[in-house]
N, C-alpha and C. Protein backbone atom coordinates (compact mmCIF):
# COMPACT_ATOMS: atom_id res chain seq x y z
N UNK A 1 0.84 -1.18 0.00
CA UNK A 1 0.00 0.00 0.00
C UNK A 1 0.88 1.24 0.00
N UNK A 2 0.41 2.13 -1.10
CA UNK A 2 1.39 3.48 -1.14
C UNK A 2 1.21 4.35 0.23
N UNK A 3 2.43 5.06 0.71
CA UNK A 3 2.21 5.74 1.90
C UNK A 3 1.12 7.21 1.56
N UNK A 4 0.46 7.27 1.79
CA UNK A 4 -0.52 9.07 1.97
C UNK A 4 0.35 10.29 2.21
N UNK A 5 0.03 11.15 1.36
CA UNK A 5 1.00 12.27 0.97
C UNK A 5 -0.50 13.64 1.24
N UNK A 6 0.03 14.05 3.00
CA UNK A 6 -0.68 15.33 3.14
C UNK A 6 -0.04 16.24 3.30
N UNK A 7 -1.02 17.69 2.50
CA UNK A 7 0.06 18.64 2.25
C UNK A 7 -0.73 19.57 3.56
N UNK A 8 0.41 19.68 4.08
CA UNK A 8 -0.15 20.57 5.39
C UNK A 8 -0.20 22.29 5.33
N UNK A 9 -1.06 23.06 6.10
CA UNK A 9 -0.63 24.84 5.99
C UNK A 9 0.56 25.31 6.48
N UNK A 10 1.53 25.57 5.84
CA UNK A 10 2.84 26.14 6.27
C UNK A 10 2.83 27.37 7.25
N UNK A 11 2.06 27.70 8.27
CA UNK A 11 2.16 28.35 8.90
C UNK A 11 1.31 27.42 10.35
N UNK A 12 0.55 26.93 10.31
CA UNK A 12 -0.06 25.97 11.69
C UNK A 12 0.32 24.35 11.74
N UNK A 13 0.49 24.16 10.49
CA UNK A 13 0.86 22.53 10.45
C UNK A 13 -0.71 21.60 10.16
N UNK A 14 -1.30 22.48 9.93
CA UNK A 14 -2.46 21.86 9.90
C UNK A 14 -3.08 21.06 8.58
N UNK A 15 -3.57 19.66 8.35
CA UNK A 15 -3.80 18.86 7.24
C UNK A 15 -4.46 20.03 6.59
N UNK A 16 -4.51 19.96 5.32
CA UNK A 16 -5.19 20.74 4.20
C UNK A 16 -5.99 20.15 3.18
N UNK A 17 -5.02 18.91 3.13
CA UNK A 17 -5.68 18.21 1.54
C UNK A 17 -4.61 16.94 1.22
N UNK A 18 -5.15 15.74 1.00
CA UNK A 18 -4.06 14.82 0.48
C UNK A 18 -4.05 14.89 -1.12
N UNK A 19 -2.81 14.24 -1.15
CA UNK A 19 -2.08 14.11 -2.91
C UNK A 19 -2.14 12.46 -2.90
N UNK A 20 -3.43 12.42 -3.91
CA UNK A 20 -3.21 10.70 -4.51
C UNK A 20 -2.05 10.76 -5.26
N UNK A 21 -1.93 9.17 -5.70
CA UNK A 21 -0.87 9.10 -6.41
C UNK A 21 -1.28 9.54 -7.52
N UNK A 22 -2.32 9.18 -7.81
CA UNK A 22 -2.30 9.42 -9.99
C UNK A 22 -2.46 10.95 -9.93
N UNK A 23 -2.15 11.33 -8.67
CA UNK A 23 -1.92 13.41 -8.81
C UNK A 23 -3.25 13.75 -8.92
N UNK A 24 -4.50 13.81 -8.06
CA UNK A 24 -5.47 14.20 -7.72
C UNK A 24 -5.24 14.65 -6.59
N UNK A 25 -5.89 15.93 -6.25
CA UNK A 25 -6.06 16.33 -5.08
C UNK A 25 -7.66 15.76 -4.68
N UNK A 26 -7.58 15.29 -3.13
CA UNK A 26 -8.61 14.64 -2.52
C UNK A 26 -8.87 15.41 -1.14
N UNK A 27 -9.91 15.53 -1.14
CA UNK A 27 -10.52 16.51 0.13
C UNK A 27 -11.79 16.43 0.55
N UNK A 28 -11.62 16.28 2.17
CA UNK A 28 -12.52 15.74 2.83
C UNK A 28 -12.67 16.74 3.69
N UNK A 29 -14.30 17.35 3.91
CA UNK A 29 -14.40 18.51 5.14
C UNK A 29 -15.51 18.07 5.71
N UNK A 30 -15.86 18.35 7.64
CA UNK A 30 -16.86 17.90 8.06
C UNK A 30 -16.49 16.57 8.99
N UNK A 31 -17.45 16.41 9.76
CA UNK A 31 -16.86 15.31 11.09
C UNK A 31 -17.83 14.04 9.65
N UNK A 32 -17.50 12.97 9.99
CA UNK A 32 -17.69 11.61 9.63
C UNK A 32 -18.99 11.41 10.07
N UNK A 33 -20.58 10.75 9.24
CA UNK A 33 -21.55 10.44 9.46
C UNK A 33 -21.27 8.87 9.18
N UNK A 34 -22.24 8.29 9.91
CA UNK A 34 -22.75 6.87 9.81
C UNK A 34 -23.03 6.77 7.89
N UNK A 35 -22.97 5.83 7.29
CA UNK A 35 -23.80 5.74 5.74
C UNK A 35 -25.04 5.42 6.02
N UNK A 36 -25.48 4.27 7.14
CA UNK A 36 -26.83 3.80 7.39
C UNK A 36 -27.24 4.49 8.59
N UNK A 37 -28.16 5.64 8.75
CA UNK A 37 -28.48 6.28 10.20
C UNK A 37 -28.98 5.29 11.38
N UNK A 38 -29.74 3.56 10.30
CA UNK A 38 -29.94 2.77 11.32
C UNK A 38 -29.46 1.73 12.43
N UNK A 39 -28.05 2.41 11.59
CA UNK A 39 -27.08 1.41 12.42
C UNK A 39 -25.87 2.13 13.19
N UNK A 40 -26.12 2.45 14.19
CA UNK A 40 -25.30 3.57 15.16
C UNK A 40 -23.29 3.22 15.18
N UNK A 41 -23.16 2.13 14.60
CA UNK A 41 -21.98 1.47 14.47
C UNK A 41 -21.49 0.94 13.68
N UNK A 42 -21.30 1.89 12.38
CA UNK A 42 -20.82 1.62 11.04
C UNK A 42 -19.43 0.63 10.95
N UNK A 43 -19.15 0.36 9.84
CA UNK A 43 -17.59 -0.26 9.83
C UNK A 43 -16.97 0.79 9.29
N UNK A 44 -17.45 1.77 8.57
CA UNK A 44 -17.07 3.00 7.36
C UNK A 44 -17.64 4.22 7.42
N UNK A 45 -17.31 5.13 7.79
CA UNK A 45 -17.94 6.51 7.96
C UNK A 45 -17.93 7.28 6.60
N UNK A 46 -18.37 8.27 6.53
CA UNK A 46 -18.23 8.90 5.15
C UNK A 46 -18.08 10.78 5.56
N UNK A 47 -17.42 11.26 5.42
CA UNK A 47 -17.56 13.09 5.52
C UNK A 47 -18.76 13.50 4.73
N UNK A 48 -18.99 14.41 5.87
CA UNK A 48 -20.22 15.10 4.57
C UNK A 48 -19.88 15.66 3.09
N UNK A 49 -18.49 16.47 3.24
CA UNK A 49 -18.04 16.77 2.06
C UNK A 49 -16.78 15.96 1.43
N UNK A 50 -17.08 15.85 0.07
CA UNK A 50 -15.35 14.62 -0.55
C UNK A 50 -15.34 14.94 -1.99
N UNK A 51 -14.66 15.59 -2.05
CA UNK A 51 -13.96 15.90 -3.81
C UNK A 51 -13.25 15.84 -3.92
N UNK A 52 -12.85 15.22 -5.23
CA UNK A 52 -11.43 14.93 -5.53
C UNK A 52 -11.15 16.21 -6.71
N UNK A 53 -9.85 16.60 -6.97
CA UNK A 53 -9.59 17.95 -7.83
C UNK A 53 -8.92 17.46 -8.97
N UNK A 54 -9.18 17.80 -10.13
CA UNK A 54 -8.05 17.69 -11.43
C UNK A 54 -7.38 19.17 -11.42
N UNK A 55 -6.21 19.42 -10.99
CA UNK A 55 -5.41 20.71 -11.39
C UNK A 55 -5.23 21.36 -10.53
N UNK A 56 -4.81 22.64 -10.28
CA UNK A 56 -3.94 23.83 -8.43
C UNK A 56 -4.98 23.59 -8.38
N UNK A 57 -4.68 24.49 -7.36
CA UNK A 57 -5.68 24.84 -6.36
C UNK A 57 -5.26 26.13 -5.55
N UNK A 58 -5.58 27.05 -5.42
CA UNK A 58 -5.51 28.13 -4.19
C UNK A 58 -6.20 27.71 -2.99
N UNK A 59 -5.80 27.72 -2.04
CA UNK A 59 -6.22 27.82 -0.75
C UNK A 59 -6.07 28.24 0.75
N UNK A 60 -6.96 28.60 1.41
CA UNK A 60 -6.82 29.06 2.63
C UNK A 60 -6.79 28.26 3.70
N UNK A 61 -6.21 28.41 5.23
CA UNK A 61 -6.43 27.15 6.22
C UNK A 61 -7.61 27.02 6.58
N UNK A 62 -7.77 26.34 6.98
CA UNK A 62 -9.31 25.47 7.68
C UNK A 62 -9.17 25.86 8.71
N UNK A 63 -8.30 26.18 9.78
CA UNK A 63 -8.18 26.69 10.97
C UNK A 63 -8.59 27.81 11.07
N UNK A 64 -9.30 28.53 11.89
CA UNK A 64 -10.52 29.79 11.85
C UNK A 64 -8.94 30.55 12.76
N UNK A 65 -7.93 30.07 13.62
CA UNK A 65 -7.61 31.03 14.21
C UNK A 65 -6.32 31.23 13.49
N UNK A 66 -5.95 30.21 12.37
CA UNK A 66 -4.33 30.73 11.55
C UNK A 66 -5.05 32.00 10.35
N UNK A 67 -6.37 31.62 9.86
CA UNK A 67 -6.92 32.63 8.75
C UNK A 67 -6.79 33.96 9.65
N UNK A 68 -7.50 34.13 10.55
CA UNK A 68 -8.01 35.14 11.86
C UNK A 68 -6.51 36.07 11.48
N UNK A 69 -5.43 35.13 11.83
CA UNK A 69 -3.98 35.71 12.37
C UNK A 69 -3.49 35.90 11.33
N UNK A 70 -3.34 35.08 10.00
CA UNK A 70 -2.49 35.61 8.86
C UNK A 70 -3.88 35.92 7.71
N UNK A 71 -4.55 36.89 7.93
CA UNK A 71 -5.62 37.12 6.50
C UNK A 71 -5.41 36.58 5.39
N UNK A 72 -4.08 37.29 4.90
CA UNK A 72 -3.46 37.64 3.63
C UNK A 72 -2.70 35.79 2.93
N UNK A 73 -2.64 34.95 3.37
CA UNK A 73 -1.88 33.59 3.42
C UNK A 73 -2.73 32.91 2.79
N UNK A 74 -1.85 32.61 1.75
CA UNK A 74 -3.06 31.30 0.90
C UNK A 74 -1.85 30.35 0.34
N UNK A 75 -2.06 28.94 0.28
CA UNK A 75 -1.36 27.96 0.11
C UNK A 75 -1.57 27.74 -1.40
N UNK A 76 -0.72 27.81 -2.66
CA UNK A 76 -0.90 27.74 -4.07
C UNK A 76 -0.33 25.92 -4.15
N UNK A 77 -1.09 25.39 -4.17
CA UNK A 77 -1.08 23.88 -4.76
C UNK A 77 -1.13 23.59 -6.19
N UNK A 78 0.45 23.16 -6.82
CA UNK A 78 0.49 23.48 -8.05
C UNK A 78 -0.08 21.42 -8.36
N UNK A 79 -0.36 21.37 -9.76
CA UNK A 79 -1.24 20.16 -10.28
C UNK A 79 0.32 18.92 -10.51
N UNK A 80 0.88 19.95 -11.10
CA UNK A 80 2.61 19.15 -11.40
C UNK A 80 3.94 19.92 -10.91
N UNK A 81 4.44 19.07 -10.40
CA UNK A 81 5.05 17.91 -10.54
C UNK A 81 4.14 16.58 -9.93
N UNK A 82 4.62 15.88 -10.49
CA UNK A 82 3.69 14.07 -10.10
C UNK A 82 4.17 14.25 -8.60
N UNK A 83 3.91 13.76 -7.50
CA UNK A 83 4.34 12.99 -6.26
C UNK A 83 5.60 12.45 -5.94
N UNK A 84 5.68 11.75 -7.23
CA UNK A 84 6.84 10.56 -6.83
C UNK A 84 8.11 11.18 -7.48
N UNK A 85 8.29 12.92 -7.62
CA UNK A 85 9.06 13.21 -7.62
C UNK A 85 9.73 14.11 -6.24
N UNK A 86 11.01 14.25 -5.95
CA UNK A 86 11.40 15.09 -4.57
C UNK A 86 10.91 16.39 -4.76
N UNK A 87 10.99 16.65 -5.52
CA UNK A 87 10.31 18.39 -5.49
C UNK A 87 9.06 18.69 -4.61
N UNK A 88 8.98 20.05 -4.56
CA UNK A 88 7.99 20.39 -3.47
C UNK A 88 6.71 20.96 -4.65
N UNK A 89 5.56 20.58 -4.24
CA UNK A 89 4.42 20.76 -4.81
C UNK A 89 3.77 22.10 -4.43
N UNK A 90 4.29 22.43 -3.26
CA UNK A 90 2.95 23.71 -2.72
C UNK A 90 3.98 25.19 -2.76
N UNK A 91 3.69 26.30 -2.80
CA UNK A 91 3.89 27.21 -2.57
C UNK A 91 3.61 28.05 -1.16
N UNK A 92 4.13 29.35 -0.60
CA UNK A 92 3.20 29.54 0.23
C UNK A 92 3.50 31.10 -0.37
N UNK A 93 2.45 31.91 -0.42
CA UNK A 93 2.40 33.45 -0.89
C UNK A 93 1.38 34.19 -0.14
N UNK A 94 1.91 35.48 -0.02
CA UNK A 94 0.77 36.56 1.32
C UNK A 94 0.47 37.54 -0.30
N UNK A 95 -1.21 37.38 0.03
CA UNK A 95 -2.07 38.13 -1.32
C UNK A 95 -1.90 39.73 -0.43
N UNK A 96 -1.25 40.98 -0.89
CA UNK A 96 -1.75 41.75 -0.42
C UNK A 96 -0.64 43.17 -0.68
């Protein structure tokens, strides 16, 4: 099994978004619901929200108190380079 590649906010450390291998960005927001409401003890939860991305991405942290503290900070998630190269995929740039 390939190891999981999360790209964290360079200023809190905080998960942001994982990098599949075939170079999709995958993103999950929201606490985990049951799939069957009638069964209080799933084997598999599901997030309310799950998209997967073809291409960047701009983005801001999920953390209400790193946005709060750095406004201007957005994480530029470029589409290429593939993963399974050493290079670094993300950027970090202050809009302002």
């Amino acid at each position: 099994m390939a190891k999981k590649m999360f790209i964290r906010c360079s200023l809190c450390n905080k998960v942001l978004i994982e990098r599949m291998t075939n170079g999709l960005w995958s993103f999950s927001f929201g606490r985990p619901m049951a799939e069957d409401p009638q069964n209080p003890t799933p084997i598999e939860t599901i997030a309310p929200v799950r998209m997967m991305v073809h291409g960047s991405i701009k983005m801001r942290c999920l953390r209400k108190s790193c946005r709060l503290r750095h406004p201007d900070h957005w994480e530029i998630l470029t589409f290429f380079p593939s993963p399974q190269k050493e290079e670094t995929v993300k950027e970090s740039v202050a809009i302002g």
